[in-house]
C-alpha atoms as a PDB file:
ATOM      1  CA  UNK A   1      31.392 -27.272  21.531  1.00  0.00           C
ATOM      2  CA  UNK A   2      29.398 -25.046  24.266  1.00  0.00           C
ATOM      3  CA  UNK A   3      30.423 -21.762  25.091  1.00  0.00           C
ATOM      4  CA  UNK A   4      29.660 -18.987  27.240  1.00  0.00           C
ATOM      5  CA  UNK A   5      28.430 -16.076  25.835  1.00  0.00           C
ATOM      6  CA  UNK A   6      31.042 -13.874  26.886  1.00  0.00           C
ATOM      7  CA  UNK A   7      33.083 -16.856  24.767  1.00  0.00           C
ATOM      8  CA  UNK A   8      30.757 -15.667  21.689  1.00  0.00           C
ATOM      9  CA  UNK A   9      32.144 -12.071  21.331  1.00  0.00           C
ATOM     10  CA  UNK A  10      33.186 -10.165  18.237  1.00  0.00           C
ATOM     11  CA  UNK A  11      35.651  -7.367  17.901  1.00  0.00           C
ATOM     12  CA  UNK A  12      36.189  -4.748  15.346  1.00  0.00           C
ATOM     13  CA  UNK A  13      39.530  -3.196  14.850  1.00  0.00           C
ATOM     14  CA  UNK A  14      39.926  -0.705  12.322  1.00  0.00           C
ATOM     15  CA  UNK A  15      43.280   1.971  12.619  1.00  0.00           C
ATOM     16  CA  UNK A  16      43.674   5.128  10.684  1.00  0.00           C
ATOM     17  CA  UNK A  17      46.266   4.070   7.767  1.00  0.00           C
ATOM     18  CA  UNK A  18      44.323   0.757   7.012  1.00  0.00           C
ATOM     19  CA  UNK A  19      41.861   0.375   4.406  1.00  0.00           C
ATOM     20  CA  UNK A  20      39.776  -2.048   5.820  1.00  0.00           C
ATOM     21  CA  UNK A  21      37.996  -3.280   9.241  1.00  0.00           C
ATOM     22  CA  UNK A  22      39.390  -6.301  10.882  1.00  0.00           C
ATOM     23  CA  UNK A  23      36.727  -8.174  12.295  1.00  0.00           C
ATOM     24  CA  UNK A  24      37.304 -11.291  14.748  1.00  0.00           C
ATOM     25  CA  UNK A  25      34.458 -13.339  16.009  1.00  0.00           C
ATOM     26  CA  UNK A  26      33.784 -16.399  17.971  1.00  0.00           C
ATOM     27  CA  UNK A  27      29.805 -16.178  17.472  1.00  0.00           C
ATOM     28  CA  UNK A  28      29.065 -18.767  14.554  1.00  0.00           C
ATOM     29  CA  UNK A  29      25.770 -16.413  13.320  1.00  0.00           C
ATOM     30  CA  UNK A  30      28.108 -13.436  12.987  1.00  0.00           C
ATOM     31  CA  UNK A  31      30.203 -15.593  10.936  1.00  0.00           C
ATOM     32  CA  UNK A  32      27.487 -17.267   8.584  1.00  0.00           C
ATOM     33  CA  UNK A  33      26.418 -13.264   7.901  1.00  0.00           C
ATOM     34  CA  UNK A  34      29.689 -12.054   6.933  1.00  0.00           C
ATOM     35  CA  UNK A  35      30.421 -15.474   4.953  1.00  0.00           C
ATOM     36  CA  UNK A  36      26.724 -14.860   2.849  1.00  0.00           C
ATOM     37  CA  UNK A  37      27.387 -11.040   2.269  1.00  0.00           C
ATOM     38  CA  UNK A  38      30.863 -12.579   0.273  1.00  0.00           C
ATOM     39  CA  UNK A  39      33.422 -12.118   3.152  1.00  0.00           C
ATOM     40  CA  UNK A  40      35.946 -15.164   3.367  1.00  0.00           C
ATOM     41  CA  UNK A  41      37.496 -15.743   6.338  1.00  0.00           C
ATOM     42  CA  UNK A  42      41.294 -15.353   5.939  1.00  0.00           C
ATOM     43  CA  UNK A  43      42.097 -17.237   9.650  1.00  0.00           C
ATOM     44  CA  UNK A  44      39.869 -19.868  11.211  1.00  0.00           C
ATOM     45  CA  UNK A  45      41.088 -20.786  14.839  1.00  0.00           C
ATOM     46  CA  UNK A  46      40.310 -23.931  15.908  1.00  0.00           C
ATOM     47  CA  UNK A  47      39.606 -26.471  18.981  1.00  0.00           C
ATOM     48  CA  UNK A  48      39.874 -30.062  18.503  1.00  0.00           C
ATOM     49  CA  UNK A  49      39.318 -29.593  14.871  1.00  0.00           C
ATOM     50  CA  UNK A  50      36.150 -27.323  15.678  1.00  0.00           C
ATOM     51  CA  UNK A  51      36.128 -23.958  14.196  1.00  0.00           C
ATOM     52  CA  UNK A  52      35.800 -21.730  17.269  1.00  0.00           C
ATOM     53  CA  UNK A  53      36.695 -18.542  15.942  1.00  0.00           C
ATOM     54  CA  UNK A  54      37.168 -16.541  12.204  1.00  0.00           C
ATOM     55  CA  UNK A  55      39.007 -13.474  11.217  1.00  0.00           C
ATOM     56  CA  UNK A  56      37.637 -11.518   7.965  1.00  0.00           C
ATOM     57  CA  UNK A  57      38.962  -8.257   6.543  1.00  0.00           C
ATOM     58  CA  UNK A  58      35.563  -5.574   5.370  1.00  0.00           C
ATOM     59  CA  UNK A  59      36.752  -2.858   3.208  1.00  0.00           C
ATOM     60  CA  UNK A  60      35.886  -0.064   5.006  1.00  0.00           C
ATOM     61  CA  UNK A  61      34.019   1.466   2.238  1.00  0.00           C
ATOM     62  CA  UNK A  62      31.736  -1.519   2.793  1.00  0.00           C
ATOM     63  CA  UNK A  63      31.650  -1.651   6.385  1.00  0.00           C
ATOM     64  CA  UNK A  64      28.141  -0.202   8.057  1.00  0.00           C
ATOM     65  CA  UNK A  65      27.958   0.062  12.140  1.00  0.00           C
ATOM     66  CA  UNK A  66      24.830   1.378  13.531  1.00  0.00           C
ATOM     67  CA  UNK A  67      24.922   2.282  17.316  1.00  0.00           C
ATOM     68  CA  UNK A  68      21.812   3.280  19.475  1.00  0.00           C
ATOM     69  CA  UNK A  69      18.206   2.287  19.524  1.00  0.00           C
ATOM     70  CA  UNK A  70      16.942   1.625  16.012  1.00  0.00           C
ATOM     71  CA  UNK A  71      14.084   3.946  15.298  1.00  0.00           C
ATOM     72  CA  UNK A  72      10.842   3.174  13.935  1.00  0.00           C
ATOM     73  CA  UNK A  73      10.233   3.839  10.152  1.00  0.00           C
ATOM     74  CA  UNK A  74       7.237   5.654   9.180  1.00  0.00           C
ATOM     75  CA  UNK A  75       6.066   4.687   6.204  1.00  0.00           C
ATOM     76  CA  UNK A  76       3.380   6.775   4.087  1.00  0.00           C
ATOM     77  CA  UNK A  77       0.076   7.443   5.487  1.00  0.00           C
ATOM     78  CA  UNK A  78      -2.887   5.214   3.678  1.00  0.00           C
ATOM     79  CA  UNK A  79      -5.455   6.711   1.506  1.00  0.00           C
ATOM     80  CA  UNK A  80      -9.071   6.680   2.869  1.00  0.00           C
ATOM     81  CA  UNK A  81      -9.427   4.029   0.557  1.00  0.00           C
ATOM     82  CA  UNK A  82      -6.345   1.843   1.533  1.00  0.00           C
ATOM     83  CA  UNK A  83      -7.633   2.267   5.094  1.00  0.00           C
ATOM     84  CA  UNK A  84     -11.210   0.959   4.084  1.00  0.00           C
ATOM     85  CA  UNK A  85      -9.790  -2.276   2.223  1.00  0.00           C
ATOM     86  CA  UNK A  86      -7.622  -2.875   5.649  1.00  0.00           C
ATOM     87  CA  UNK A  87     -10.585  -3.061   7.950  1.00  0.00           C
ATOM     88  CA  UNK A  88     -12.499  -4.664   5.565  1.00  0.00           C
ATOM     89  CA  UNK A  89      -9.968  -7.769   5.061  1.00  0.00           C
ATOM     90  CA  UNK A  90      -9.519  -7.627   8.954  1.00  0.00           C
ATOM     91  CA  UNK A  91     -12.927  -8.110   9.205  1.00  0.00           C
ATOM     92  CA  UNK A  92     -13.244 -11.165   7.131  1.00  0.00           C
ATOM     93  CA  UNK A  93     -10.340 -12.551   8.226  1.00  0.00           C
ATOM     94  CA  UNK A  94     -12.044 -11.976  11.583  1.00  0.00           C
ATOM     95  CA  UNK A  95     -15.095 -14.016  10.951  1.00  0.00           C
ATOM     96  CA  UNK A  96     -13.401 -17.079   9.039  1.00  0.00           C
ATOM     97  CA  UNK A  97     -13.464 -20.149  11.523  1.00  0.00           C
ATOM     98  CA  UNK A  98      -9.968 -21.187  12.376  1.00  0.00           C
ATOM     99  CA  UNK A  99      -9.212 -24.911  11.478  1.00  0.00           C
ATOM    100  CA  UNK A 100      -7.672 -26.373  14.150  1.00  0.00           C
END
């Protein structure tokens, strides 16, 4: 079944005296995710015997939301050396003939 992607949405719901997040999503990847990181869904709604939407419960002690514009890590700066061996492989890799 097709559906829009304002059809696709997920929802978290999470109030002061519970101990965990509900979570409700339509969006099958969002789904999959929770389902490999050991999350069972405890509802699955469904449309002509299509799953079209699954309602987990995340302990909130588990539950990680990250809002904003992801930053870029900086890793630690190469040795002289480290930088040497990099342009060095770069150029040889540069040089090999590509098989096509």
């Amino acid at each position: 079944m097709t559906r829009t992607s304002s059809e696709r949405e997920t929802t978290f719901r999470h109030a002061a005296d519970e101990d965990h997040v509900s979570i409700f999503t339509a969006h099958t990847p969002t789904a999959r995710k929770l389902e490999r990181s050991g999350y069972a869904p405890y509802k699955v709604s469904t449309q002509g015997n299509e799953p079209v939407g699954w309602f987990f419960r995340v302990p909130i002690n588990e539950f990680q939301w990250r809002a904003g514009k992801r930053k870029k890590r900086e890793g630690r700066p190469l040795t002289p050396e480290q930088v040497e061996r990099l342009r060095a492989a770069r150029r040889q890799a540069a040089q090999k003939p590509s098989v096509a």
